[in-house]
C-alpha atoms as a PDB file:
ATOM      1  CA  UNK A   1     170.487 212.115 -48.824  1.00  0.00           C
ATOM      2  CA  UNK A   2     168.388 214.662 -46.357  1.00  0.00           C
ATOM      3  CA  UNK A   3     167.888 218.140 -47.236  1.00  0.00           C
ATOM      4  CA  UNK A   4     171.481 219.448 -46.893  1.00  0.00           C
ATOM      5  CA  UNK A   5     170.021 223.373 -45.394  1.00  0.00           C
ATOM      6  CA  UNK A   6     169.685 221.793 -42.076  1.00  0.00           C
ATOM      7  CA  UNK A   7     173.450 221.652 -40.252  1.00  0.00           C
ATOM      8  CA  UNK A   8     173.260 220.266 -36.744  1.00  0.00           C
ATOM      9  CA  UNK A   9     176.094 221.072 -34.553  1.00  0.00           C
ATOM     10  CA  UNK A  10     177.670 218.275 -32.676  1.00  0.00           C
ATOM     11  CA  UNK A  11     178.190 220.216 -29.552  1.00  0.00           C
ATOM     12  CA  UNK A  12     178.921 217.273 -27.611  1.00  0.00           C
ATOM     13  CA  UNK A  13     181.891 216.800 -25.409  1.00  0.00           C
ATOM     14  CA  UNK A  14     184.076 214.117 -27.786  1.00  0.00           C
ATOM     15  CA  UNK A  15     183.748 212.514 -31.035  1.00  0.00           C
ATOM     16  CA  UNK A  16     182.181 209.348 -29.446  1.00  0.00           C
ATOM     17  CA  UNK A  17     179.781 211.200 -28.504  1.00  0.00           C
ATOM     18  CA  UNK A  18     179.570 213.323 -31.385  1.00  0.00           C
ATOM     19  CA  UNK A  19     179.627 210.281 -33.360  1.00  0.00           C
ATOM     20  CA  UNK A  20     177.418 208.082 -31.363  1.00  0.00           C
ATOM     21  CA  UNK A  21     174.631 211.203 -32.082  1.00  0.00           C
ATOM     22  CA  UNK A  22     175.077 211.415 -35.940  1.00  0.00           C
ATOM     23  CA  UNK A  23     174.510 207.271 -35.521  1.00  0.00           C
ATOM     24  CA  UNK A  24     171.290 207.787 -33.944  1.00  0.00           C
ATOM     25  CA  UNK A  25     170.014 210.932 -36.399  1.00  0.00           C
ATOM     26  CA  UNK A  26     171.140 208.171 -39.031  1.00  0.00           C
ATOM     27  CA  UNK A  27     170.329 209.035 -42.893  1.00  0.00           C
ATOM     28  CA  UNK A  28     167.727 212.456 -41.452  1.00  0.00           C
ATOM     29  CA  UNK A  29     170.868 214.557 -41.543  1.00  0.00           C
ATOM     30  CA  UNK A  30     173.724 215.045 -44.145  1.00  0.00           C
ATOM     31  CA  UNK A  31     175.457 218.306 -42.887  1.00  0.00           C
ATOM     32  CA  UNK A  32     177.405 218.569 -39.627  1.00  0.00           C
ATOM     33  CA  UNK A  33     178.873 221.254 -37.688  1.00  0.00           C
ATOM     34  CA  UNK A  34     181.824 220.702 -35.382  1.00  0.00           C
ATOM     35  CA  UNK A  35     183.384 223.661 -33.696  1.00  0.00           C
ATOM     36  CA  UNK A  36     186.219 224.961 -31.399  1.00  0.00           C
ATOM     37  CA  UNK A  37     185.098 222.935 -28.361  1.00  0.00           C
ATOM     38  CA  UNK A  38     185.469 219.672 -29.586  1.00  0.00           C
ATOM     39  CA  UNK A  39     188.536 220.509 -30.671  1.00  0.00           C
ATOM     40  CA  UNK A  40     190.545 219.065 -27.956  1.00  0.00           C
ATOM     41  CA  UNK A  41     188.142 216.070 -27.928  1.00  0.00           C
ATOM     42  CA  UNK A  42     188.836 214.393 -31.623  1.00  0.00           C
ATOM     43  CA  UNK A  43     187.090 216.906 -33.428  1.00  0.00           C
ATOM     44  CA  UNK A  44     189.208 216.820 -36.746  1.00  0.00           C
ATOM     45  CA  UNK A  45     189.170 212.902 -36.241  1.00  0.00           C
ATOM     46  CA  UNK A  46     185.356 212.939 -36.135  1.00  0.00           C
ATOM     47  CA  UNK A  47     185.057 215.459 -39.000  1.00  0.00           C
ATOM     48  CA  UNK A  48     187.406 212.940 -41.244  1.00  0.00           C
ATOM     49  CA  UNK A  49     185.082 209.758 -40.075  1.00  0.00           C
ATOM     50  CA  UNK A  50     182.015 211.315 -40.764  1.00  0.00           C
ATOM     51  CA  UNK A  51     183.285 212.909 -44.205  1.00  0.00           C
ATOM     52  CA  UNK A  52     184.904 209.963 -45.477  1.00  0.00           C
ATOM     53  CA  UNK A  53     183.125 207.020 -44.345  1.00  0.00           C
ATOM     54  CA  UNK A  54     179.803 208.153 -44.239  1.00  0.00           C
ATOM     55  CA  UNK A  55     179.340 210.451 -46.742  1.00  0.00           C
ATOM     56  CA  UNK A  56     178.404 213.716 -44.445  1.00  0.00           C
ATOM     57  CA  UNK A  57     179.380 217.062 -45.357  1.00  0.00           C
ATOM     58  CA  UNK A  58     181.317 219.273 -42.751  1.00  0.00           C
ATOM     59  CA  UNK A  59     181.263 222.827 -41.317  1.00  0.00           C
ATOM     60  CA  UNK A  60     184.162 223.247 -39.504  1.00  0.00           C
ATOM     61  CA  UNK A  61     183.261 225.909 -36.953  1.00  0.00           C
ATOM     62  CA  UNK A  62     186.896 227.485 -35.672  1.00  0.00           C
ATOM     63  CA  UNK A  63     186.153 231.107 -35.869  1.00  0.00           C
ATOM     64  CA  UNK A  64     189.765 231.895 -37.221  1.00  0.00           C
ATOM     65  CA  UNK A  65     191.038 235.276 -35.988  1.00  0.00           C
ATOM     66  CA  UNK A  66     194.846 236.109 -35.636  1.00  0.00           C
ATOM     67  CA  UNK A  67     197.335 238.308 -38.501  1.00  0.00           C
ATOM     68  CA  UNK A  68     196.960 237.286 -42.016  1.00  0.00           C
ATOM     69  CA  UNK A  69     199.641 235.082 -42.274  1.00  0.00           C
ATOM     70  CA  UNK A  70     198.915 233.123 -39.584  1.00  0.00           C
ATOM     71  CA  UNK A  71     195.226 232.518 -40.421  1.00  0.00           C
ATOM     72  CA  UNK A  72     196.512 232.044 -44.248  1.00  0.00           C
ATOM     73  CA  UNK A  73     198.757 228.424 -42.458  1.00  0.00           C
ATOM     74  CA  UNK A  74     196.064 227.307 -40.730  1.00  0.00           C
ATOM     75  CA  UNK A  75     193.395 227.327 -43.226  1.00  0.00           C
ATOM     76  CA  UNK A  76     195.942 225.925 -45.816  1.00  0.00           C
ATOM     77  CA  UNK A  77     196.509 223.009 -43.536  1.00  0.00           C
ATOM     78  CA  UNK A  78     192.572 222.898 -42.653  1.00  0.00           C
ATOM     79  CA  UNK A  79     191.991 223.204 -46.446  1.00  0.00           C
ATOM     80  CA  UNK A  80     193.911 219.362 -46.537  1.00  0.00           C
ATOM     81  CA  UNK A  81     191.093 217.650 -44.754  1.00  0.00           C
ATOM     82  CA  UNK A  82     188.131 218.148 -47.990  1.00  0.00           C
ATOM     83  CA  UNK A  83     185.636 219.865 -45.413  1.00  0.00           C
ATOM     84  CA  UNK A  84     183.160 222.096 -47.050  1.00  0.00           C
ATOM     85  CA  UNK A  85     182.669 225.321 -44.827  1.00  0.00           C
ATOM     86  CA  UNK A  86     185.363 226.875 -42.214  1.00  0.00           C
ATOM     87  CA  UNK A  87     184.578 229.977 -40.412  1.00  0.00           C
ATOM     88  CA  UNK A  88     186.711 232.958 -40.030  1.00  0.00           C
ATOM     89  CA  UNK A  89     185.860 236.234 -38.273  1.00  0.00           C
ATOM     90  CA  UNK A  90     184.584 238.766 -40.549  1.00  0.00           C
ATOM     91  CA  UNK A  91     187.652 241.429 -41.013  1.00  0.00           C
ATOM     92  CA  UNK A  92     188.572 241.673 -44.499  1.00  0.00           C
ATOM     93  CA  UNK A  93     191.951 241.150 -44.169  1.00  0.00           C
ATOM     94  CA  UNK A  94     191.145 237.757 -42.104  1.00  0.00           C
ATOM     95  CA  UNK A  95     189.216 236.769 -44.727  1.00  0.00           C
ATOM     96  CA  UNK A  96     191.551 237.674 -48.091  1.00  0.00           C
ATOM     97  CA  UNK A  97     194.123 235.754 -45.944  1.00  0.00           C
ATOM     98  CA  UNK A  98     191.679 232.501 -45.346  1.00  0.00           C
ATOM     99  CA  UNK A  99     191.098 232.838 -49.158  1.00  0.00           C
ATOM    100  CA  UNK A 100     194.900 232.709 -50.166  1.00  0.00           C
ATOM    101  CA  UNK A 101     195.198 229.629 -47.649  1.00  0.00           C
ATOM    102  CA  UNK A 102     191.819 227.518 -49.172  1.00  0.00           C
ATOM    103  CA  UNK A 103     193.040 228.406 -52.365  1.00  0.00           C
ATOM    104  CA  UNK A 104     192.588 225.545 -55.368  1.00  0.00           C
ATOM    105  CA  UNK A 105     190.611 224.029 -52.225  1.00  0.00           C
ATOM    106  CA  UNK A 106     186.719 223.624 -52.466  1.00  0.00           C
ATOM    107  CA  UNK A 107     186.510 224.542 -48.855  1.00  0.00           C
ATOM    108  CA  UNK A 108     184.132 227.298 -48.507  1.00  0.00           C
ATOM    109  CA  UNK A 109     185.131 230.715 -45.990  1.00  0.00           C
ATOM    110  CA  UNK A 110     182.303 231.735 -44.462  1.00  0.00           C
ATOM    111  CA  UNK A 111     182.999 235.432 -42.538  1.00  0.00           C
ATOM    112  CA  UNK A 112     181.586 235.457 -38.757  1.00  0.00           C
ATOM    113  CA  UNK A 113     179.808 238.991 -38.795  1.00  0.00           C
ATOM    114  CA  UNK A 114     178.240 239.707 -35.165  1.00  0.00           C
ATOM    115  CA  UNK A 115     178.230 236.587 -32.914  1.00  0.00           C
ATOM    116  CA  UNK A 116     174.418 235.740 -32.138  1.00  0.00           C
ATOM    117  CA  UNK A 117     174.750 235.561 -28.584  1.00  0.00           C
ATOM    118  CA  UNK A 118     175.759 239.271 -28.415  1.00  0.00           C
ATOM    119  CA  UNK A 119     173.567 242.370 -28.442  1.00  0.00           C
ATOM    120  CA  UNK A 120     174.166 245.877 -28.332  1.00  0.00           C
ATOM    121  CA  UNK A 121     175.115 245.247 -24.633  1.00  0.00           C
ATOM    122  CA  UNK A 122     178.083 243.189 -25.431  1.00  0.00           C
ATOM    123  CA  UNK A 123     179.391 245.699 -28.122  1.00  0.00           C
ATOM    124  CA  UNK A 124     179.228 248.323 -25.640  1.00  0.00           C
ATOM    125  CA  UNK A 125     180.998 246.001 -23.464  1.00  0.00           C
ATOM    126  CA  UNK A 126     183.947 245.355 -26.290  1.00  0.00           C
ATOM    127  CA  UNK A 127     183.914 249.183 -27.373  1.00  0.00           C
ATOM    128  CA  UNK A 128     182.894 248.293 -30.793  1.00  0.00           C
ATOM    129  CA  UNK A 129     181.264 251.094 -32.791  1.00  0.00           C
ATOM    130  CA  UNK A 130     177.758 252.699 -31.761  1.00  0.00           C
ATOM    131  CA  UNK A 131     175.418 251.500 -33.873  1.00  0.00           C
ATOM    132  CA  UNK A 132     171.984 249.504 -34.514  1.00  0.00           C
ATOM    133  CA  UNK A 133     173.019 245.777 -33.997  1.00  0.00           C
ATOM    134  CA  UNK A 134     171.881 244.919 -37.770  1.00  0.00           C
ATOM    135  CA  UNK A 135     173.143 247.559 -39.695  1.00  0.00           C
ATOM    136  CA  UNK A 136     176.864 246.593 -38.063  1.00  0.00           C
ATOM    137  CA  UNK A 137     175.645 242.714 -39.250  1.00  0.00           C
ATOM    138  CA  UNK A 138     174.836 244.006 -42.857  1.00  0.00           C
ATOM    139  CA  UNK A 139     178.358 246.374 -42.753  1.00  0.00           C
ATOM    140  CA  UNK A 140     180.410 243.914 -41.541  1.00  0.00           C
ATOM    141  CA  UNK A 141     178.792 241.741 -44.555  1.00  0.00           C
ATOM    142  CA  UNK A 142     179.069 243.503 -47.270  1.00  0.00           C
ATOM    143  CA  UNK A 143     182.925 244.223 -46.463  1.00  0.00           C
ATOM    144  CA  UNK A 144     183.387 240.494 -45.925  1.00  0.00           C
ATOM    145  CA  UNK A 145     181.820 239.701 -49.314  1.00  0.00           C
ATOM    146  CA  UNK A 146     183.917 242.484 -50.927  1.00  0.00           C
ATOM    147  CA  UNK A 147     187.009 240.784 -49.399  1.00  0.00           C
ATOM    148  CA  UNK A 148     185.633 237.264 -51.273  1.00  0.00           C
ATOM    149  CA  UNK A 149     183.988 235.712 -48.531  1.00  0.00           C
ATOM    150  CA  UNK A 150     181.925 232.926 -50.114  1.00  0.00           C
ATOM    151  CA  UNK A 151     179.444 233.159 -47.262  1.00  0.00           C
ATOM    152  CA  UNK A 152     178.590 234.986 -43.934  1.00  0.00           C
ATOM    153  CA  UNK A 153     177.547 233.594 -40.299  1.00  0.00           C
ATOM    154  CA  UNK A 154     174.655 236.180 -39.240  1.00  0.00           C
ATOM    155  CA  UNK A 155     171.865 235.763 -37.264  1.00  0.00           C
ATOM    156  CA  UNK A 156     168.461 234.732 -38.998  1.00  0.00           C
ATOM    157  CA  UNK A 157     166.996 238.552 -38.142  1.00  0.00           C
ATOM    158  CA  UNK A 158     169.657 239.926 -40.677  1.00  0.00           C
ATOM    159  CA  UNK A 159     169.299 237.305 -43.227  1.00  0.00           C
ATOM    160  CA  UNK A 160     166.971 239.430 -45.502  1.00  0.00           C
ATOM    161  CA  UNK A 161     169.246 242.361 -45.088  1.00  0.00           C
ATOM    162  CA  UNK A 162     172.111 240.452 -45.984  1.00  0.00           C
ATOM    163  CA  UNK A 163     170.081 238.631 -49.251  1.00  0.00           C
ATOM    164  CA  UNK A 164     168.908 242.217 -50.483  1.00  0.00           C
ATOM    165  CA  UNK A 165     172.813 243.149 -50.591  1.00  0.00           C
ATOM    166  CA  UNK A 166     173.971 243.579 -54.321  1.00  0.00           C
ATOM    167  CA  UNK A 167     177.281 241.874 -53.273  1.00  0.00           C
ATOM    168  CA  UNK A 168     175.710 238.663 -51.917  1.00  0.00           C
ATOM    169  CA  UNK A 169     174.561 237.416 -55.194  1.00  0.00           C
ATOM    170  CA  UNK A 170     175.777 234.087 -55.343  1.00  0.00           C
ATOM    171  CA  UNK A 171     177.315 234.102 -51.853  1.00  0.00           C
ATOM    172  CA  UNK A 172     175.880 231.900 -48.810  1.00  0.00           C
ATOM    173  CA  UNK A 173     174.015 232.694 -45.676  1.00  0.00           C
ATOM    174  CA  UNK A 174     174.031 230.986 -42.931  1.00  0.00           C
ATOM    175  CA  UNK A 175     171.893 231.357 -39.453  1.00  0.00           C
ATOM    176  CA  UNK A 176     173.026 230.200 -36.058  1.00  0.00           C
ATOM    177  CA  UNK A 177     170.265 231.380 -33.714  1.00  0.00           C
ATOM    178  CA  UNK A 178     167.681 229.078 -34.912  1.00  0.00           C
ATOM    179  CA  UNK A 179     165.214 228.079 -32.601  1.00  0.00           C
ATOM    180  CA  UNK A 180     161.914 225.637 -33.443  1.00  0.00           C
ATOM    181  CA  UNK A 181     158.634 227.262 -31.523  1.00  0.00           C
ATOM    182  CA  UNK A 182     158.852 227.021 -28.101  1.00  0.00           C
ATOM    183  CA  UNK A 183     162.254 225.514 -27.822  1.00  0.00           C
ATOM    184  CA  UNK A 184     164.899 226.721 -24.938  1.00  0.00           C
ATOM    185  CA  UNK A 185     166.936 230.138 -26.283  1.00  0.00           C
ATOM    186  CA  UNK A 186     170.108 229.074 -24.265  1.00  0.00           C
ATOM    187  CA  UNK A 187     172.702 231.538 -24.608  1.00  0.00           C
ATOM    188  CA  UNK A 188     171.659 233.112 -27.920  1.00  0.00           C
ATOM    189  CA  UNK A 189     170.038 236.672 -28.342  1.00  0.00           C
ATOM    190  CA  UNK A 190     168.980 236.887 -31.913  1.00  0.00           C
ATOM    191  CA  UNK A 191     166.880 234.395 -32.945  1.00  0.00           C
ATOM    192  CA  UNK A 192     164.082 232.889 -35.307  1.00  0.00           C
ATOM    193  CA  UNK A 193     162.327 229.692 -35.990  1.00  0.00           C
ATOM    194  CA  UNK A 194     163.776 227.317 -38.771  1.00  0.00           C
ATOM    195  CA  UNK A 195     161.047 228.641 -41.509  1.00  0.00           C
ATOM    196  CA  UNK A 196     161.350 232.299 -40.576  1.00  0.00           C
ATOM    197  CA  UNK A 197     165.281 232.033 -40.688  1.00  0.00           C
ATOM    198  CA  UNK A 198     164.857 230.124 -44.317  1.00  0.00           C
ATOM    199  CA  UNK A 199     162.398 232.620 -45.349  1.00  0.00           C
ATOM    200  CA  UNK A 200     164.578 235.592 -44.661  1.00  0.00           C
ATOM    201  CA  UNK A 201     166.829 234.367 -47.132  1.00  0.00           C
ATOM    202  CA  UNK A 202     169.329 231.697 -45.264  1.00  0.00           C
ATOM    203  CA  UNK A 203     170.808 228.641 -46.875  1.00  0.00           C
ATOM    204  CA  UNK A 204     171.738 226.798 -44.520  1.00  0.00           C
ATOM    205  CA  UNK A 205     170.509 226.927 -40.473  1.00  0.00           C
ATOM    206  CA  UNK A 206     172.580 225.801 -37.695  1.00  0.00           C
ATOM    207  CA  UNK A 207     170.542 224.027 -35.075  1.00  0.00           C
ATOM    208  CA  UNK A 208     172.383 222.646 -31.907  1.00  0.00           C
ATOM    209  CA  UNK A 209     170.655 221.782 -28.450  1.00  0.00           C
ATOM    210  CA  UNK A 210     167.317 221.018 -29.989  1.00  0.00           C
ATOM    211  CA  UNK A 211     168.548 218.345 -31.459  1.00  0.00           C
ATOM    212  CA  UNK A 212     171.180 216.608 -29.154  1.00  0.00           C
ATOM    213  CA  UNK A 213     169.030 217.538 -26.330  1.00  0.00           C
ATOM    214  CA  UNK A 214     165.932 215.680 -27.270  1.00  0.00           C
ATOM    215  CA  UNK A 215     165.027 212.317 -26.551  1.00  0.00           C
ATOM    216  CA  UNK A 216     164.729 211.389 -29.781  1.00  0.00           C
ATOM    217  CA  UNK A 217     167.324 213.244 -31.492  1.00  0.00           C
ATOM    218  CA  UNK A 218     166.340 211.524 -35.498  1.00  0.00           C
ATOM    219  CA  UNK A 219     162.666 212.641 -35.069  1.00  0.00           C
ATOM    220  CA  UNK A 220     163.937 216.216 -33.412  1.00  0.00           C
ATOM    221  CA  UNK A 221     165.806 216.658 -36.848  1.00  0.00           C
ATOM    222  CA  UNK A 222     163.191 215.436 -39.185  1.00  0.00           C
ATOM    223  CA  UNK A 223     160.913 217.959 -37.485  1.00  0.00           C
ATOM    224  CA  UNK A 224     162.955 220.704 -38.426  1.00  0.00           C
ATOM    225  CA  UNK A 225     162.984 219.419 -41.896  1.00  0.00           C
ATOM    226  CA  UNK A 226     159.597 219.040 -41.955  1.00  0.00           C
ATOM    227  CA  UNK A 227     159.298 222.962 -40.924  1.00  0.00           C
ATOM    228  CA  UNK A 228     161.895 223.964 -43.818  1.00  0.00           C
ATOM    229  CA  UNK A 229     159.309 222.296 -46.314  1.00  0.00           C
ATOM    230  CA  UNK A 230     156.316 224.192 -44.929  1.00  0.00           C
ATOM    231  CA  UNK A 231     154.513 227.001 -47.211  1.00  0.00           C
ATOM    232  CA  UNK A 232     155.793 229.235 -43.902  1.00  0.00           C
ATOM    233  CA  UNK A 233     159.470 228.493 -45.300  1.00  0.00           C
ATOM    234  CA  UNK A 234     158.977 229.653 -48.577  1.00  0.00           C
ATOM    235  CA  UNK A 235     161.630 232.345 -49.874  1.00  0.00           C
ATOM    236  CA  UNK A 236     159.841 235.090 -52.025  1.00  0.00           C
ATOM    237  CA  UNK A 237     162.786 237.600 -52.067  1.00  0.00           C
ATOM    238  CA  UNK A 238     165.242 234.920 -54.215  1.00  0.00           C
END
């Protein structure tokens, strides 16, 4: 099995299309992400298929925000499906609710902190708190680890501020935002290259439209991997 740090997200309309990709990356990759907008288009389906007949491990990317009880049903039916990561927004009592609900489940809660597509514009915009971008990352961290998040989704440029946090001993980071050199940035804002991002002090990266975009997306993949086995990737703060 690949190198399980690399997650590529099957951002691709449908599950036969999402499945026809993970067919072509083949053995490369053993850790997929599905999210909220294949929902709609067999997502849960393809998360079961790929789980259970080939062997992959899931992220299920939903983002979960509503009232405690609500998010507590729908991870405890989520929690029935053996995935291994499920996103929630970061709030502490979002994620002490997701907790109760994945309960005697291995399914890890991972706390959303500060989308990576957003900047200190876009707070402004939602009349969230003044504030340096990373600092609100690293607050909105620490609460979410104090509430028993297991991980936190933050962008690779707070990674190492998230690592040197007493309270993420033990816990997971992972980093949406990651770009190889010279790729396309799309719609994210806070970014770094697979090494930097594994460097920093991630476990896992996320890496989407670099992959399913390519013409080849197997030897897209194994690049990356390649990258997160360079000396450039090498983790001197853990």
């Amino acid at each position: 099995m690949s190198d399980d740090r690399l997650i590529v997200a099957l951002d691709v309309p449908d599950a036969l299309a999402g499945l026809k990709l993970a067919e072509q990356i083949g053995d490369a990759v053993s850790f997929y992400k599905i999210g909220l907008g294949m929902l709609t288009g067999g997502g849960l389906a393809l998360a079961n298929e790929l789980k259970q007949e080939h062997g992959k491990r899931i992220f299920l990317d939903m983002k979960l925000f509503d009232i405690g009880a609500t998010v507590e049903n729908a991870v405890r039916g989520l929690a029935q499906f053996d995935l291994d990561f499920l996103t929630v927004h970061g709030d502490p009592y979002v994620v002490r609710a997701a907790k109760e609900g994945a309960a005697g489940k291995d399914l890890k809660i991972l706390a959303v902190t500060i989308l990576t597509s957003l900047d200190r514009n876009d707070l402004d915009a939602a009349l969230l708190k003044p504030g340096e971008v990373s600092n609100m990352v690293v607050e909105r961290a620490a609460n979410a680890f104090e509430a028993g998040a297991d991980g936190v989704i933050a962008s690779p440029q707070e990674a190492a501020l998230i690592r040197a946090l007493p309270e993420a001993e033990g816990r997971l980071i992972v980093t949406p935002g990651v770009r190889p050199a010279g790729a396309d940035l799309g719609d994210q804002k806070r970014v770094a290259t697979p090494a930097n991002a594994v460097a920093g002090g991630a476990d896992h990266i996320v890496v989407g439209r670099p992959v399913w975009q390519s013409a080849n997306p197997q030897q897209a993949a194994l690049d990356i991997l390649s990258e997160l086995n360079s000396p450039q990737a090498q983790t001197p703060n853990r």
